[in-house]
Protein backbone atom coordinates (compact mmCIF):
# COMPACT_ATOMS: atom_id res chain seq x y z
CA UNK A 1 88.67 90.48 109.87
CA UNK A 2 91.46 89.86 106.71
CA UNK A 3 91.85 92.77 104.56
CA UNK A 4 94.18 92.15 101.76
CA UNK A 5 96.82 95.10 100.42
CA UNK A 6 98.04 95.94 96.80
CA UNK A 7 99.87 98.21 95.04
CA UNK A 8 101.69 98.70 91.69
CA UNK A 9 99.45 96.13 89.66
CA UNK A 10 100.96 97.95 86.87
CA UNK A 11 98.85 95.52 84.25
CA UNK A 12 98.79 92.62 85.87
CA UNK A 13 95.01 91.75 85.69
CA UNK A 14 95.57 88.24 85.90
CA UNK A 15 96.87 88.37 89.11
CA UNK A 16 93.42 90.52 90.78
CA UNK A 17 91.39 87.69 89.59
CA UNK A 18 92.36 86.30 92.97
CA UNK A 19 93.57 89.27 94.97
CA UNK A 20 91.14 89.19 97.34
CA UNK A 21 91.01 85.22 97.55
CA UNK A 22 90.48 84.89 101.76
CA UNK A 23 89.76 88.19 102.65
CA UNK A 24 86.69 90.49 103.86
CA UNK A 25 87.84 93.15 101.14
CA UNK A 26 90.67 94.26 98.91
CA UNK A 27 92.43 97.30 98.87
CA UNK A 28 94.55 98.77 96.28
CA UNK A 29 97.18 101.63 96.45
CA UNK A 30 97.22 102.31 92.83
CA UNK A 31 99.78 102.66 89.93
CA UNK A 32 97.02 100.26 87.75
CA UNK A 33 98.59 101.31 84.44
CA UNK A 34 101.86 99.85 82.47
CA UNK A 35 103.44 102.41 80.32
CA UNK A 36 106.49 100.59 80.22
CA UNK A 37 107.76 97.39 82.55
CA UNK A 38 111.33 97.97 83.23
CA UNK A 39 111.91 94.21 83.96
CA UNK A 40 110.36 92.96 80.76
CA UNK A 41 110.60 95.84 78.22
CA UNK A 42 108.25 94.34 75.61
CA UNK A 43 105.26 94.84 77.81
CA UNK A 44 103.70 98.60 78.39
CA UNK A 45 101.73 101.06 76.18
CA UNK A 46 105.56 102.77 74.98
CA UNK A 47 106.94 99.06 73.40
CA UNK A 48 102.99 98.52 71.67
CA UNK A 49 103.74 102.37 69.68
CA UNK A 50 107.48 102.69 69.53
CA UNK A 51 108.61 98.75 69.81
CA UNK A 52 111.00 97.47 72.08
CA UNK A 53 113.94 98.99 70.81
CA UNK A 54 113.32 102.27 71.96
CA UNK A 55 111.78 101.01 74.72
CA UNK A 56 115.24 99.65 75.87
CA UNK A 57 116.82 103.20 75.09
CA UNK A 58 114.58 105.57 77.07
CA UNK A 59 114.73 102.47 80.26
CA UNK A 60 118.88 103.46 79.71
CA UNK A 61 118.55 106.98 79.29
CA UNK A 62 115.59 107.13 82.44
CA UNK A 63 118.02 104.65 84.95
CA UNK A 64 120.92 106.64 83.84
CA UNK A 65 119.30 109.84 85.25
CA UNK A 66 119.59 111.40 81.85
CA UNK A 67 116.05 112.67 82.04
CA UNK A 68 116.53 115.85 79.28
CA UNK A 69 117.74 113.18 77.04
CA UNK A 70 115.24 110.72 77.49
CA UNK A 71 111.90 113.51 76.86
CA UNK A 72 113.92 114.30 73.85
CA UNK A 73 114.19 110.37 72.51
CA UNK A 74 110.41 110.46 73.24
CA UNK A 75 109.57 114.07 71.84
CA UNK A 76 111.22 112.39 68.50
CA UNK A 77 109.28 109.45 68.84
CA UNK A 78 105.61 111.19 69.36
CA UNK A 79 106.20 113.32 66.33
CA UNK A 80 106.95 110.25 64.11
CA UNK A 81 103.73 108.78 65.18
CA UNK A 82 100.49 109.40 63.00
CA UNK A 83 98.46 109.85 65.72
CA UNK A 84 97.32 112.45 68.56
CA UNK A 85 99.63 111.60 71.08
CA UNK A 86 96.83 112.19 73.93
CA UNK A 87 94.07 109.71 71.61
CA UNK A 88 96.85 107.34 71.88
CA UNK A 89 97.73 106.63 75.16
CA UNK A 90 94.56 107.62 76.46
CA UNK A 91 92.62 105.20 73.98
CA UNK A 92 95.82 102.35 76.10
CA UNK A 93 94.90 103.09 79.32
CA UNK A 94 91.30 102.91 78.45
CA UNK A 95 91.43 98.89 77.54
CA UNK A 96 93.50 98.56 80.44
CA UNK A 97 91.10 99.90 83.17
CA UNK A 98 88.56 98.33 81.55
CA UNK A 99 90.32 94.63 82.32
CA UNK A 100 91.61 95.52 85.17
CA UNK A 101 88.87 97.37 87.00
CA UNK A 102 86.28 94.46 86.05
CA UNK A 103 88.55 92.17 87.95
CA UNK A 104 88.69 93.36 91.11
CA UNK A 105 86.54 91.82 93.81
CA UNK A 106 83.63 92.94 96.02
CA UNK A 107 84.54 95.12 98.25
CA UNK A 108 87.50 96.99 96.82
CA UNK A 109 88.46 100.49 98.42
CA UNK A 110 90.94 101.79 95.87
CA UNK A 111 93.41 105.00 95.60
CA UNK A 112 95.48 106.44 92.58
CA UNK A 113 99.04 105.73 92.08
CA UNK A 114 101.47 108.73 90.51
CA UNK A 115 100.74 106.85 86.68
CA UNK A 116 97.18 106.72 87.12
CA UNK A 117 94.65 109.11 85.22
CA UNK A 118 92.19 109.99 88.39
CA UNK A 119 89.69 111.39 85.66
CA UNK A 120 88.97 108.36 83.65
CA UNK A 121 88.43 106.07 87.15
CA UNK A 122 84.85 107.41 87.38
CA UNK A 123 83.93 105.33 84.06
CA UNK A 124 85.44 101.94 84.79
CA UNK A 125 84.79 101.75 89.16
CA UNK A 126 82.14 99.39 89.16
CA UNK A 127 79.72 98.56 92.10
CA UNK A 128 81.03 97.42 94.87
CA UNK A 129 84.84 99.22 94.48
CA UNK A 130 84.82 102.82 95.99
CA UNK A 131 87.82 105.23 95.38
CA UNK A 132 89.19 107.45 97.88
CA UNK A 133 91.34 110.32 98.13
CA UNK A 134 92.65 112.40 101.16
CA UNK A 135 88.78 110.30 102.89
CA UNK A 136 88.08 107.89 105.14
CA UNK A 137 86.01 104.11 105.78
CA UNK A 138 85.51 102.15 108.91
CA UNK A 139 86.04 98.23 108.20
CA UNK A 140 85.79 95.65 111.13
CA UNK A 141 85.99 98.74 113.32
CA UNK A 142 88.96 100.45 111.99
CA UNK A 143 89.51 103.49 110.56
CA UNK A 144 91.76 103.31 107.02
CA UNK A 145 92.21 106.70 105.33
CA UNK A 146 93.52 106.97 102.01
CA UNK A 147 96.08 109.36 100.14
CA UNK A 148 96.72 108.96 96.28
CA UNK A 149 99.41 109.73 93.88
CA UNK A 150 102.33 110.96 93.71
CA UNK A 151 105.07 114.05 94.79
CA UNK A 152 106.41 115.87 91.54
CA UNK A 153 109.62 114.67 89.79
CA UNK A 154 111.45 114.72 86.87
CA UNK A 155 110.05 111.96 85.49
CA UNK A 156 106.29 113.88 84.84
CA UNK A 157 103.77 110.84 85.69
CA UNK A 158 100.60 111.46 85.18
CA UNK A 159 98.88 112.35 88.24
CA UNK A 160 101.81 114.21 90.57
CA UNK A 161 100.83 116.89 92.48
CA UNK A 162 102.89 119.22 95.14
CA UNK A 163 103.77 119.01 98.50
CA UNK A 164 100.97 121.66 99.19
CA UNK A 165 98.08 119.42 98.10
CA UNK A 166 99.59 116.46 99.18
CA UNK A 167 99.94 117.35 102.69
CA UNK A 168 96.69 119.23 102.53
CA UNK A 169 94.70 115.35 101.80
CA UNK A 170 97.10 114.01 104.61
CA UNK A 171 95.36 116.63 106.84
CA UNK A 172 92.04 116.01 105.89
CA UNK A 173 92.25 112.46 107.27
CA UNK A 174 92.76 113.03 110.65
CA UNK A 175 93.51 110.47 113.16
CA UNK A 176 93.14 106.70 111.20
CA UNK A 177 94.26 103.34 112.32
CA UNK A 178 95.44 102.20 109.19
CA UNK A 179 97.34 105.51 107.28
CA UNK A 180 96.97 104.48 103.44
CA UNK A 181 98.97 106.19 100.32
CA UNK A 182 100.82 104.88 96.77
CA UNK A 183 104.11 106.54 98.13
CA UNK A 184 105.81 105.73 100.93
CA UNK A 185 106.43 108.70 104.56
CA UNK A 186 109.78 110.25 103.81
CA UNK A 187 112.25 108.03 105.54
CA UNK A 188 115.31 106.85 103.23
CA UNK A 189 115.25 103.37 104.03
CA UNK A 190 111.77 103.16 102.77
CA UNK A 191 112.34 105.33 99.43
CA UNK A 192 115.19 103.63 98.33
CA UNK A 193 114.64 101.87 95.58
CA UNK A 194 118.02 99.03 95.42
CA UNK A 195 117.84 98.28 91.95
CA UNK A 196 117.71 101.05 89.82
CA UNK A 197 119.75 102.96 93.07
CA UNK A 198 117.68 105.95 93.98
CA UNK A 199 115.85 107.61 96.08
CA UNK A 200 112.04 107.52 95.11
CA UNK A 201 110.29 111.03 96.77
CA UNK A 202 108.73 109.99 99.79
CA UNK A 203 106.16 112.41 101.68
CA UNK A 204 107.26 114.59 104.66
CA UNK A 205 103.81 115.10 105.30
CA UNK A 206 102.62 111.71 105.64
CA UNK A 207 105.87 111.28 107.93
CA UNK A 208 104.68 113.87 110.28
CA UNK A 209 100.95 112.38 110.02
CA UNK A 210 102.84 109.56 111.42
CA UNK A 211 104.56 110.97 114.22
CA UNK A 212 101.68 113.21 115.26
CA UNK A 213 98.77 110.80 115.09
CA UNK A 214 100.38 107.49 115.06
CA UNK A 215 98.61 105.20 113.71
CA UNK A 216 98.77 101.53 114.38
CA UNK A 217 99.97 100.99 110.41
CA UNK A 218 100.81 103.13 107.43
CA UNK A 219 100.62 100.67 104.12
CA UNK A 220 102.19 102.21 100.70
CA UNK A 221 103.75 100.91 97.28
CA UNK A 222 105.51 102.76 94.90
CA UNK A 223 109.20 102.30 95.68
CA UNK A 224 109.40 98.52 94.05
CA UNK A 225 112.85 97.32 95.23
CA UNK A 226 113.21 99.05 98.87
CA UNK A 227 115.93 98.74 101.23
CA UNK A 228 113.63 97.85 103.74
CA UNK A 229 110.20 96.58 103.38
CA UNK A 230 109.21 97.18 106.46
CA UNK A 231 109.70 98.84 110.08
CA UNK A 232 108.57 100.96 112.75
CA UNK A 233 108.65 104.94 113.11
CA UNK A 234 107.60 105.31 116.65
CA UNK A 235 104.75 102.78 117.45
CA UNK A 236 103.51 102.98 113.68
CA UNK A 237 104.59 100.09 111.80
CA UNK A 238 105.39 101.14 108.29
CA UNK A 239 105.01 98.12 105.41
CA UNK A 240 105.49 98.40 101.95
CA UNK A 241 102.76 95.78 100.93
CA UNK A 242 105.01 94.69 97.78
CA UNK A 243 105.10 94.89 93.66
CA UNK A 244 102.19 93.52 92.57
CA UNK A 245 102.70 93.40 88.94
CA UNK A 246 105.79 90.80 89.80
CA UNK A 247 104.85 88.97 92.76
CA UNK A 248 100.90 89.00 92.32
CA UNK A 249 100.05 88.25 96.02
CA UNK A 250 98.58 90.61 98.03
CA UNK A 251 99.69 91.83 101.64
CA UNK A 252 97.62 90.69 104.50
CA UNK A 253 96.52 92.40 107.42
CA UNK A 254 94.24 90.83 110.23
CA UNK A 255 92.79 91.54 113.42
């Protein structure tokens, strides 16, 4: 059995078209959307409406930590625009589920990343991808459970939630072979992110999970640059599975 691992596609629906290329299924740790690429800052929903210009000012003001400043730059912005700001993006991430989602292969078990829009996924999951959330599935006799989004921050993504509900879907999984979330358990080697140098919030309750149940793997995204990709807590082995929307090749796990 070869299951292949994603996260962060972040737009890059060229790259699902063979995501699942050798495997039995594909799964995918969220973060589908791109508001705004901070390698490439002409690509994203914020350098379509506001050009790339202020696209390289909020990536300053947002790296910088200068996150009052930065909701100010794009308070400004929103109020210049003609449009509803909520049409707007939402009419963005619309086109881009609708590429993206109709890429991904048969089977595809899929969770939400912190800048996904769980309400909308409903309309664009076609047959043959199922979407889980603090739930379970048995492939090739293994038990994966899934955990989506994100912790709250100051940076407001879209679907963050707090620690209560987060740990509350990390409860509901119970013991799982394969521990599965967008974020990664709260250990600071795995939530540092080297490039923009910072911390990224990790989960203290998927950490516990970890030590309590231990699991044979915990897979997760999120932090793009870490300090360490991978290694063990205990006898869990704890992989981030990679940027997607840079490298487009999947992780793969076999048995």
């Amino acid at each position: 059995m070869r299951v292949n691992v994603i996260s962060d596609v972040h737009g890059n629906t060229q790259g699902l078209l063979t995501a699942g290329e050798g495997a039995d299924a594909l799964i995918c740790l969220g973060d589908l959307v791109l508001f705004l690429d901070y390698a490439d800052h002409s690509r994203g929903i914020f350098p379509d409406l506001f050009g790339v210009g202020n696209a390289d000012r909020i990536v300053e003001l947002r790296t910088a930590r200068r996150f009052d400043e930065a909701r100010d730059l794009g308070r400004k912005l929103w109020d210049g625009l003609a449009v509803d700001p909520a049409e707007a993006i939402e009419g963005a991430v619309r086109r881009q589920y609708a590429e993206m989602f109709a890429a991904f292969p048969s089977p595809t078990y899929a969770t939400y990343g912190n800048v996904d829009i769980p309400a909308l996924w409903p309309e664009y999951a076609q047959e043959g991808t199922t979407v889980l959330d603090g739930e379970r599935v048995e492939l090739g006799g293994r038990v994966f459970g899934f955990v989506g989004g994100g912790l709250r921050t100051p940076m407001r993504t879209p679907y963050e939630i707090s620690d209560e509900e987060y740990a509350a879907k990390v409860e509901a999984l119970g013991e799982v072979d394969v521990l599965c979330s967008h974020i990664p358990p709260d250990v600071p080697e795995l939530t540092y992110d080297i490039v923009p140098r910072r911390f990224e919030r990790g989960s203290r309750a998927l950490l516990d999970a970890i030590r309590r149940t231990r699991p044979r793997y915990a897979l997760f995204g999120h932090v793009h640059q870490p300090l360490a990709r991978r290694m063990r807590v205990g006898s869990t082995e704890c992989v981030n599975v990679g940027h997607f929307a840079a490298t487009g090749r999947p992780w793969a796990l076999e048995w």
